[in-house]
Protein backbone atom coordinates (compact mmCIF):
# COMPACT_ATOMS: atom_id res chain seq x y z
CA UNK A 1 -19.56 -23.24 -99.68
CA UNK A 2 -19.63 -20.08 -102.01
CA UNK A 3 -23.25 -19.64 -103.42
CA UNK A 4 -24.06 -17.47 -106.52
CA UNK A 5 -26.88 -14.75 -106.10
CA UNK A 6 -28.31 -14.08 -109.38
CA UNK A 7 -30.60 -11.01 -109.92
CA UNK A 8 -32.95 -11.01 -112.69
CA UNK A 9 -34.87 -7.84 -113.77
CA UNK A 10 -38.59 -7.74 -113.73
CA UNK A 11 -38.84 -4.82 -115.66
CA UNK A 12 -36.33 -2.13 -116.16
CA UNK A 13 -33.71 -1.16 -113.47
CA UNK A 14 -31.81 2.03 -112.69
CA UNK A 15 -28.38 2.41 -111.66
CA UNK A 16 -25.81 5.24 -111.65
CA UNK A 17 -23.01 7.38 -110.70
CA UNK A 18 -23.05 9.57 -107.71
CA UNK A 19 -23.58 12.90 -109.38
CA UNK A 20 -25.66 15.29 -108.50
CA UNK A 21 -28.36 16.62 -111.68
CA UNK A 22 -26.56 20.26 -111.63
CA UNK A 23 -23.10 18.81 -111.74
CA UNK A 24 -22.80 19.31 -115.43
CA UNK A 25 -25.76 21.82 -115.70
CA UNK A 26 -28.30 20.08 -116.65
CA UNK A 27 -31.15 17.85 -115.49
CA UNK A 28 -29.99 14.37 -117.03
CA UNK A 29 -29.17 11.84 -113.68
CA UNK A 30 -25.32 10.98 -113.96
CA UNK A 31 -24.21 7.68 -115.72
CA UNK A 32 -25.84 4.92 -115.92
CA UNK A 33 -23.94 1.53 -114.76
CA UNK A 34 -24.41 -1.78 -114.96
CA UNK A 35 -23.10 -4.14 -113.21
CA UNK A 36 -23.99 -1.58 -110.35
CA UNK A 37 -22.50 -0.71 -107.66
CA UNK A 38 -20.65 -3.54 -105.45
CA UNK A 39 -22.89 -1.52 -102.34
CA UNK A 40 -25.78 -1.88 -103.84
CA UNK A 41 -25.64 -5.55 -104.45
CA UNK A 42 -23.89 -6.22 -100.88
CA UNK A 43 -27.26 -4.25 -99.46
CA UNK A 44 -30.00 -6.67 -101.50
CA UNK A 45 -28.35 -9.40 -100.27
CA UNK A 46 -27.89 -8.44 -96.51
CA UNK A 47 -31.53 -6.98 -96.61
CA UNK A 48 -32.69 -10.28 -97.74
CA UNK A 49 -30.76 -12.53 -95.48
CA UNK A 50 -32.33 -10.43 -92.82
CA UNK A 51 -36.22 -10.39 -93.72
CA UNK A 52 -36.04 -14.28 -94.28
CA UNK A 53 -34.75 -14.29 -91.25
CA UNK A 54 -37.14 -12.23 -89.07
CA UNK A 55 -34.66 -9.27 -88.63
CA UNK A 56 -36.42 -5.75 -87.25
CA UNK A 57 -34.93 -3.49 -89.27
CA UNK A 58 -35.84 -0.73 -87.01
CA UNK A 59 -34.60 -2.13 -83.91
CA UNK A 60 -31.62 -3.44 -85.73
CA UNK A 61 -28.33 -2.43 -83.94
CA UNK A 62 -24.93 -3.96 -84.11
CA UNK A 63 -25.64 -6.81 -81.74
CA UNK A 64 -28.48 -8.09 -83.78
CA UNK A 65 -28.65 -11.96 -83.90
CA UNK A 66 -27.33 -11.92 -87.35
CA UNK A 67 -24.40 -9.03 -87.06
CA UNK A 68 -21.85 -11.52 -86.84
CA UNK A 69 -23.04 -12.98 -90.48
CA UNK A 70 -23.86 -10.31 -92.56
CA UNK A 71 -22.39 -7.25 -89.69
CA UNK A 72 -24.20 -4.07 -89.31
CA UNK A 73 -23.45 -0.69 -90.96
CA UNK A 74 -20.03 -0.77 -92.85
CA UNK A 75 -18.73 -3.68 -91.42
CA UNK A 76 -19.76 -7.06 -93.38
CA UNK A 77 -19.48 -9.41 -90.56
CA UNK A 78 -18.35 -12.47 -91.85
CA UNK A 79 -19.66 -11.80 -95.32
CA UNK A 80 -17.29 -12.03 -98.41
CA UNK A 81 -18.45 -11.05 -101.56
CA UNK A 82 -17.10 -11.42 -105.21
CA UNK A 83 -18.19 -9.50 -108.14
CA UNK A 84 -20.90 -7.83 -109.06
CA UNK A 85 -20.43 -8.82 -112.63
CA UNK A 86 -22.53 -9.45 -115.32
CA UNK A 87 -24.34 -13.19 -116.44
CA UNK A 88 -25.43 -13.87 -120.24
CA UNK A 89 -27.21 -17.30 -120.14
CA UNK A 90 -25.50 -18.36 -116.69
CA UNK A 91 -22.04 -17.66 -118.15
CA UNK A 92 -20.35 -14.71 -116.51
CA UNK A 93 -18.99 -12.30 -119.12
CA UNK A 94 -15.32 -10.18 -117.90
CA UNK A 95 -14.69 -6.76 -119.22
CA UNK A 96 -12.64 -6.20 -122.65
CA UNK A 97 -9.06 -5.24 -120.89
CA UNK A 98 -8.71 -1.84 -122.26
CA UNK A 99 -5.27 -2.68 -124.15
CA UNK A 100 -7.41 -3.85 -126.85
CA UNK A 101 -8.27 -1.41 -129.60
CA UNK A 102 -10.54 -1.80 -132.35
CA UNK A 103 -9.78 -0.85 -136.16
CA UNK A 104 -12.23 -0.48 -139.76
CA UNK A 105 -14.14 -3.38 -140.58
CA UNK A 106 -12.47 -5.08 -143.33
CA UNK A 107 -14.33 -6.37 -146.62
CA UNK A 108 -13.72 -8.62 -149.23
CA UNK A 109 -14.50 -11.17 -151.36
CA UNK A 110 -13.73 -15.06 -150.27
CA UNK A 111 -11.62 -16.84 -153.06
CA UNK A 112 -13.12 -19.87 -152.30
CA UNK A 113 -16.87 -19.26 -152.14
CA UNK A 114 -17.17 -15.56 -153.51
CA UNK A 115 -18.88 -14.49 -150.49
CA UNK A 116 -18.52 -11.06 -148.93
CA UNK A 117 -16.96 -11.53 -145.46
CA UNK A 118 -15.76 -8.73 -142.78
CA UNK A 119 -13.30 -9.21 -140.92
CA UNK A 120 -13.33 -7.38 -137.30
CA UNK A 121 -9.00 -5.78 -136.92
CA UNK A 122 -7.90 -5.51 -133.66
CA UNK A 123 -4.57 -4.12 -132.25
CA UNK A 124 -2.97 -3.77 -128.65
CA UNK A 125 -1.42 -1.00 -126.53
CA UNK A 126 1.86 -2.36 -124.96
CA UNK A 127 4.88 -0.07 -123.24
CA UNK A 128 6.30 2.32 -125.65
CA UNK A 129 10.17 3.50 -125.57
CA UNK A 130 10.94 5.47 -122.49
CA UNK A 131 10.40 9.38 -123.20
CA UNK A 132 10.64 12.33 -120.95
CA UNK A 133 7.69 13.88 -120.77
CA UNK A 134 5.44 16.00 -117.63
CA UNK A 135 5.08 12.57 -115.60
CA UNK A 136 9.36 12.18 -115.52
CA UNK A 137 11.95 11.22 -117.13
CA UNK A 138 12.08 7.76 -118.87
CA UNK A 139 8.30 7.29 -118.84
CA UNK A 140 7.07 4.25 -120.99
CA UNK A 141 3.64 5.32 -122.29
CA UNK A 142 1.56 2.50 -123.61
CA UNK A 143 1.63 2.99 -127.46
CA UNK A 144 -0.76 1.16 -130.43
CA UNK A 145 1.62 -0.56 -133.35
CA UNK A 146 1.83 1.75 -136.77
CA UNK A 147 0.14 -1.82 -138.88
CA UNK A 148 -3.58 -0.83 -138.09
CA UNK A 149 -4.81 2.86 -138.74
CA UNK A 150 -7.81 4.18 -136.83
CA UNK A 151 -7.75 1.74 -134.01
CA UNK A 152 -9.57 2.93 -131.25
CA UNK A 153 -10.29 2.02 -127.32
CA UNK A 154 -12.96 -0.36 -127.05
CA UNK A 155 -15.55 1.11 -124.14
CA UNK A 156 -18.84 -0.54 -122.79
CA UNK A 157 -17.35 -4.25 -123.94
CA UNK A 158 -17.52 -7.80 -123.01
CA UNK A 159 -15.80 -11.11 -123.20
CA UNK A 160 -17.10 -15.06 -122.62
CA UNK A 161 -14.64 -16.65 -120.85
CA UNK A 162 -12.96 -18.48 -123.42
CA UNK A 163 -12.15 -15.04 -125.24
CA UNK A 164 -10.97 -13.26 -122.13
CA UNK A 165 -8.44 -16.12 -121.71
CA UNK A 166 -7.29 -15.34 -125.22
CA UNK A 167 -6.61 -11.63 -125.03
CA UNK A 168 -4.43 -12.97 -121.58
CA UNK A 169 -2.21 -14.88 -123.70
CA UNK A 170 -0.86 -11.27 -124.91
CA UNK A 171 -0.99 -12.59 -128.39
CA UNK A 172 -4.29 -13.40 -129.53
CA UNK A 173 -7.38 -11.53 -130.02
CA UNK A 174 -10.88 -12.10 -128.50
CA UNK A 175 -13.57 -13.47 -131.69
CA UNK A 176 -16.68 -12.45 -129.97
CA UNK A 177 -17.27 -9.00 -128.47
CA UNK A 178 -20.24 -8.16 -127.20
CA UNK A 179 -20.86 -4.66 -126.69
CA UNK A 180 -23.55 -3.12 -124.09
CA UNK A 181 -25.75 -2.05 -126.78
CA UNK A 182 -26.31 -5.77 -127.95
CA UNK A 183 -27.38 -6.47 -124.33
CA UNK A 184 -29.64 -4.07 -123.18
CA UNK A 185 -30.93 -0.54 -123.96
CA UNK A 186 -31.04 2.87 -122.38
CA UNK A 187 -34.60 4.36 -121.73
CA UNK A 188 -35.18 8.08 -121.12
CA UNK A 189 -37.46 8.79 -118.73
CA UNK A 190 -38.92 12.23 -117.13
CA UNK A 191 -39.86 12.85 -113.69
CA UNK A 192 -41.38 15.65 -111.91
CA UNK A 193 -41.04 16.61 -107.97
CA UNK A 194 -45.05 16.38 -106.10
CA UNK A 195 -45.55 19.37 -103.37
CA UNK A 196 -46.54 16.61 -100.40
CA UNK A 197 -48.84 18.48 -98.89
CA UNK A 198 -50.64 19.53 -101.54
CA UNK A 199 -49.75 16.50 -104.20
CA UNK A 200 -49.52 18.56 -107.38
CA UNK A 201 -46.50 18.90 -109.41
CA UNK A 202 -43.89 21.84 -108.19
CA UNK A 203 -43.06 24.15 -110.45
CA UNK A 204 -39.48 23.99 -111.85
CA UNK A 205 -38.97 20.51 -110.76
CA UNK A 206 -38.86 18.68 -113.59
CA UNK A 207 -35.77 15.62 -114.48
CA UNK A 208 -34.62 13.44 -116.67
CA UNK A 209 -33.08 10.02 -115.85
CA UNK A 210 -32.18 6.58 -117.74
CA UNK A 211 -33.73 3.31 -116.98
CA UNK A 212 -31.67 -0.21 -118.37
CA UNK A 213 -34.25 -2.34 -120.38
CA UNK A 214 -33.08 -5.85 -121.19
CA UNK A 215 -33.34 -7.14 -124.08
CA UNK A 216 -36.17 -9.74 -124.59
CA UNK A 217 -33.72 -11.70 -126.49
CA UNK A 218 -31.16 -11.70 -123.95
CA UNK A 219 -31.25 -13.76 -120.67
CA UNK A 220 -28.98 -11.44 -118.72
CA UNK A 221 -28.48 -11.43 -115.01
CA UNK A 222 -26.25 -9.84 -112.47
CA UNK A 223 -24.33 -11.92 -109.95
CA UNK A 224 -22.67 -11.92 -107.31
CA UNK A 225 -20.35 -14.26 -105.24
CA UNK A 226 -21.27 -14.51 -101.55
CA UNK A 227 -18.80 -16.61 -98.90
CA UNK A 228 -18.06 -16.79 -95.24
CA UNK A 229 -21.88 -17.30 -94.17
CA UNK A 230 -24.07 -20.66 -92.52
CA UNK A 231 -25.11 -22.33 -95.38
CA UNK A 232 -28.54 -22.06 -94.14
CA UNK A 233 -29.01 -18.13 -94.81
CA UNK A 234 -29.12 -19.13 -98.36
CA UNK A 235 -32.35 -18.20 -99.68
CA UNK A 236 -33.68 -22.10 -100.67
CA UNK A 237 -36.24 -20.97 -103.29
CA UNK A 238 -36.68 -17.90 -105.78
CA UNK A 239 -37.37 -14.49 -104.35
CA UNK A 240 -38.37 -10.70 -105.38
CA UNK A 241 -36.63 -8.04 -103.56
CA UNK A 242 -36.77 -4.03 -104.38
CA UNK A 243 -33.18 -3.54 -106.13
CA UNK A 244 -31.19 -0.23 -107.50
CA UNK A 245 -32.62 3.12 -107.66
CA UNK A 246 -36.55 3.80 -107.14
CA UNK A 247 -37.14 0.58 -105.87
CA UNK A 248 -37.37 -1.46 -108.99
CA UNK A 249 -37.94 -5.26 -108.73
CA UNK A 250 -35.54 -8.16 -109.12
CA UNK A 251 -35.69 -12.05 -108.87
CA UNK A 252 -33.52 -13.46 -106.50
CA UNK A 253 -31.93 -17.30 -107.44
CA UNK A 254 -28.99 -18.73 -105.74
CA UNK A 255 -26.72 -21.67 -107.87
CA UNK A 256 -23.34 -22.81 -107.50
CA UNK A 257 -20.24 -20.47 -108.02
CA UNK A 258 -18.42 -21.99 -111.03
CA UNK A 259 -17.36 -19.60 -113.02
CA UNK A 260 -13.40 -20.02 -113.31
CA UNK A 261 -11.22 -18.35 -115.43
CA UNK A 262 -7.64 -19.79 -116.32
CA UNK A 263 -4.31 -17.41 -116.57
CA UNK A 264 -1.22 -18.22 -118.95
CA UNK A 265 1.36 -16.90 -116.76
CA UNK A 266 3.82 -19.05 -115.05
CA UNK A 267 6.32 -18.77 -112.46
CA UNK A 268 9.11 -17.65 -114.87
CA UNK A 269 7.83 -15.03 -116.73
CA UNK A 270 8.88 -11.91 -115.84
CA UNK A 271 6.42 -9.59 -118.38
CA UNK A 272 2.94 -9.38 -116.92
CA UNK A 273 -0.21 -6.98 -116.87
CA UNK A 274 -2.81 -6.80 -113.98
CA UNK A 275 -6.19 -6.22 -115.05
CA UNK A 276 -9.61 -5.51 -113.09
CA UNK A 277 -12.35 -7.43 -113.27
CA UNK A 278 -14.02 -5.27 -110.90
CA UNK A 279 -13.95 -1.51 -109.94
CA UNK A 280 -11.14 -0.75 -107.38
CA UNK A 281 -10.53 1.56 -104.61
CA UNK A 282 -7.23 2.37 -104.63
CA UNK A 283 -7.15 6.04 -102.74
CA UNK A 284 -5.74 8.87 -104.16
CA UNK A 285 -2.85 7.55 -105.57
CA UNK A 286 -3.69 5.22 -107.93
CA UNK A 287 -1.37 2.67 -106.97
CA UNK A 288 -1.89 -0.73 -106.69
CA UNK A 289 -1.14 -0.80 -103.19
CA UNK A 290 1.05 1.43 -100.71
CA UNK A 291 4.06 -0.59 -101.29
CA UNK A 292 4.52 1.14 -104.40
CA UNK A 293 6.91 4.12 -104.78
CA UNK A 294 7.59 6.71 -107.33
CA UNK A 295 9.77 4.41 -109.35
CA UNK A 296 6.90 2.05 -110.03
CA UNK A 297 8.78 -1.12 -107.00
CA UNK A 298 6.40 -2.43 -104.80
CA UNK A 299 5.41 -5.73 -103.51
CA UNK A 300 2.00 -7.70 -103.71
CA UNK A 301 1.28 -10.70 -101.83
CA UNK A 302 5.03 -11.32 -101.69
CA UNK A 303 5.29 -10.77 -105.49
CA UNK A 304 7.85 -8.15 -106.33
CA UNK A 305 6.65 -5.75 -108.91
CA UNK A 306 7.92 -2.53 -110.75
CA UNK A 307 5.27 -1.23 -112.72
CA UNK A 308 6.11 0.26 -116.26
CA UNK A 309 2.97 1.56 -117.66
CA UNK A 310 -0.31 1.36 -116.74
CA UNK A 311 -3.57 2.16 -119.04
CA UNK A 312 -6.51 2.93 -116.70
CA UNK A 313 -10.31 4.09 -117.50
CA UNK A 314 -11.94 6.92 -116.81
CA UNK A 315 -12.81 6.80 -112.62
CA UNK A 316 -16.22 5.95 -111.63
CA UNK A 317 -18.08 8.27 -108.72
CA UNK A 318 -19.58 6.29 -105.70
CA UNK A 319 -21.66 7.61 -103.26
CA UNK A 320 -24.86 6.44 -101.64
CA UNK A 321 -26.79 7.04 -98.80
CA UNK A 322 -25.96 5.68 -95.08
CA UNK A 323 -29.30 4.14 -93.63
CA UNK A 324 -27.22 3.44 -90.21
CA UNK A 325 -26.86 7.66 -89.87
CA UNK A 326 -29.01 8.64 -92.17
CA UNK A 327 -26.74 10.59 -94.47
CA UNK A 328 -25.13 10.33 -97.49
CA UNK A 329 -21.78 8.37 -97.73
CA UNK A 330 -18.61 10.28 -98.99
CA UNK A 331 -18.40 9.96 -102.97
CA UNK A 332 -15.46 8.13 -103.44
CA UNK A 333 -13.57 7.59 -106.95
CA UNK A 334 -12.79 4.28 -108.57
CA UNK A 335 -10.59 2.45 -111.19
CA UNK A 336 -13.44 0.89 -112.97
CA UNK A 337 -13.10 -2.87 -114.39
CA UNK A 338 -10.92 -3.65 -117.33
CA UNK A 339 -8.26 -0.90 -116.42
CA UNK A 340 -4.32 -2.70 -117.14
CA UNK A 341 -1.19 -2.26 -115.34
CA UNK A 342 1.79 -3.85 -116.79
CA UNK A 343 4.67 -5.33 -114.66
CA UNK A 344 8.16 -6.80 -114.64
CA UNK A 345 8.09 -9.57 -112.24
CA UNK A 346 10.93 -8.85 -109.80
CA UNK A 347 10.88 -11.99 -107.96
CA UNK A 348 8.00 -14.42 -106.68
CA UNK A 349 5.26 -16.36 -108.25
CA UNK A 350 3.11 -13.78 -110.39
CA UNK A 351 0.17 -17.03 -111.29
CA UNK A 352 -0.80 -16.61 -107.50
CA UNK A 353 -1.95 -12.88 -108.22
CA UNK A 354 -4.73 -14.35 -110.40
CA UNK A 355 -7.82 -14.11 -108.17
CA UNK A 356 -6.53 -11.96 -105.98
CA UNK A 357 -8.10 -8.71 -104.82
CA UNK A 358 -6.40 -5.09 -103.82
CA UNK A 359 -7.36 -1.79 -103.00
CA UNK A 360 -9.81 -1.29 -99.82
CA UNK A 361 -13.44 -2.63 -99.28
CA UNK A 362 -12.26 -6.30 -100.86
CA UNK A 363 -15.13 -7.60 -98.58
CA UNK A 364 -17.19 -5.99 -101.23
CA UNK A 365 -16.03 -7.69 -104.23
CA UNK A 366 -14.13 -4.85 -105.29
CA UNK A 367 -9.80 -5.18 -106.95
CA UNK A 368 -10.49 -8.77 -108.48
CA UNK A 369 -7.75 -9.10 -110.40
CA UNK A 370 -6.94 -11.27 -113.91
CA UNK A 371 -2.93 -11.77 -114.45
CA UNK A 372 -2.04 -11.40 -118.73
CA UNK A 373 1.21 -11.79 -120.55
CA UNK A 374 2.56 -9.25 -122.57
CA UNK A 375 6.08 -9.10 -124.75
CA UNK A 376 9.08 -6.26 -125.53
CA UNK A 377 9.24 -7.96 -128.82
CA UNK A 378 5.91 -8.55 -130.00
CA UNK A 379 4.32 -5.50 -131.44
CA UNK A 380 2.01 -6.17 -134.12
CA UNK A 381 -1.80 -5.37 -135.32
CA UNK A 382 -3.35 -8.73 -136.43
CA UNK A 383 -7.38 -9.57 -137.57
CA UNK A 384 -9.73 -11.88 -136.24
């Protein structure tokens, strides 16, 4: 049966990207993420299946009594994971799909009551006209309709499930956004290096980093999916384990997996987009699989696709360090969650791509994918 991990900050945690503190010349560490990396959950929860267990970590090799569960090094065993993604009151929240842009706050006066109300405009990026431009010829670009000046991306957004299965409809707009500075806050914090022999402070070796501080307010979690295991590795009761960078302390609860979301699209319609819920590895390329050629065809779990324009976030750096070899792991680059590719269904049933994961390290919980509508016709800016 699929459990739910749910990690719960004691105090502040710290997560980010793997970038070194010179890489932009300065001493500030990288950016800060949250949900955090699908390796650092995946770790927690193999490290803690293994101490409630009795595992020896330093005798630990890949025929330990529990590699064929959880595996050993890079391979997960029998260990499926799904997420990590963020919880607001036991309710998973999905990221804003990045087609939606935001325009001025509107204010006015209610007939009815005289009350001042603002009113939130929204608009949405759909293929533009085919134009010839440095990627090829006939390129459709995603363009913004001309009805709603100013609109903007939306970055560092959430949706409740209800409003994420609005914006997949392709023509309505979400009524609740909550952005990550609602949720939680970013504390600066300095740090010095200590001489170990001599435990003073070295000179020069001073840094700055970013801790995530809830909000009191806010009972916000991270979770995790976890499949494919005996029931009985489950952790039965709550638990503290060291989580994210510099060791910082999280409650461990396990529930049931219910979080379900529910896609519009149907077997005969033929305009679709593909969004993530979570990060992806997709290689170099960018594709959503191999199959794909330069002229956007390619096939996904027997659906035929050509993609037609695709609007994608800026990649997130993933790194690490390798406890099996004791090195650091190859920084990697990923299409981070909420980035949209839209499709022509070429033949097949594009409803069963709802769900389902692509790109590499799936085992992870990485490629979960949401399936949208979207319209050549419809092209407008409308308020919420």
């Amino acid at each position: 049966m699929i459990k739910q991990w749910c990690f719960s900050p004691l105090d502040t945690w710290f997560f980010k990207e793997a970038r070194p503190f010179d890489s932009v010349g300065a001493t500030q560490l990288g950016t800060i993420l949250l949900p955090p990396p699908a390796r650092t959950v995946a770790g927690a929860i193999r490290t803690l299946i293994g101490e409630n267990q009795g595992v020896d970590w330093k005798e630990s090799n890949a025929n330990h009594k529990l590699a064929e569960e959880i595996g050993y090094s890079d391979h997960l065993g029998k260990l499926r994971l799904t997420g990590p993604y963020l919880l607001l009151n036991g309710k998973r929240l999905y990221p804003l799909p990045l087609i939606i842009l935001e325009g001025k706050i509107k204010r006015f006066k209610s007939k009815k009551t005289g009350k001042r109300i603002e009113q939130q405009a929204f608009d949405r990026l759909r293929p533009g006209q085919p134009i010839e431009c440095d990627l090829g010829k006939k390129v459709r670009l995603p363009e913004k309709s001309e009805h709603l000046e100013g609109a903007k991306p939306i970055e560092d957004a959430w949706l409740t499930a209800t409003d994420f299965e609005r914006v997949l409809t392709g023509k309505e707009y979400p009524e609740n956004i909550k952005y990550n500075k609602e949720l939680f806050t970013l504390e600066n914090r300095v740090g010095l290096a200590l001489d170990r022999k001599t435990r003073i402070a070295k000179e020069h070796q001073l840094y700055q980093n970013q801790h995530i501080r809830i909000h009191h307010h806010n009972n916000l979690q991270i979770g995790m999916q976890v499949d494919g295991i005996k029931e009985k590795l489950h952790p039965t009761a709550k638990q503290l384990i060291h989580f994210g960078g510099e060791g910082r302390l999280a409650e461990v609860s396990i529930s049931e997996a219910n979080h379900k979301i529910t896609s519009p699209v149907v077997k005969s319609d033929k305009h679709i987009f593909l969004t993530l819920l979570t990060a992806a590895n997709l290689g170099q390329s960018g594709l959503l699989n191999d199959s794909f050629q330069q002229d956007g065809h390619g096939e996904i779990k027997k659906v035929k696709l050509k993609m037609v324009s695709a609007v994608l976030g800026k990649s997130i750096r993933e790194g690490g360090w390798d406890l099996v070899n004791d090195s650091p792991r190859p920084v990697i680059s990923l299409v981070p969650a909420g980035s949209v590719w839209f499709c022509e269904v070429l033949s097949g049933d594009p409803k069963t791509l709802h769900g389902y994961k692509i790109g590499t390290d799936t085992e992870l919980g990485r490629g979960e994918l949401a399936v949208g509508k979207w319209s050549e016709s419809e092209h407008n800016g409308l308020t919420v």
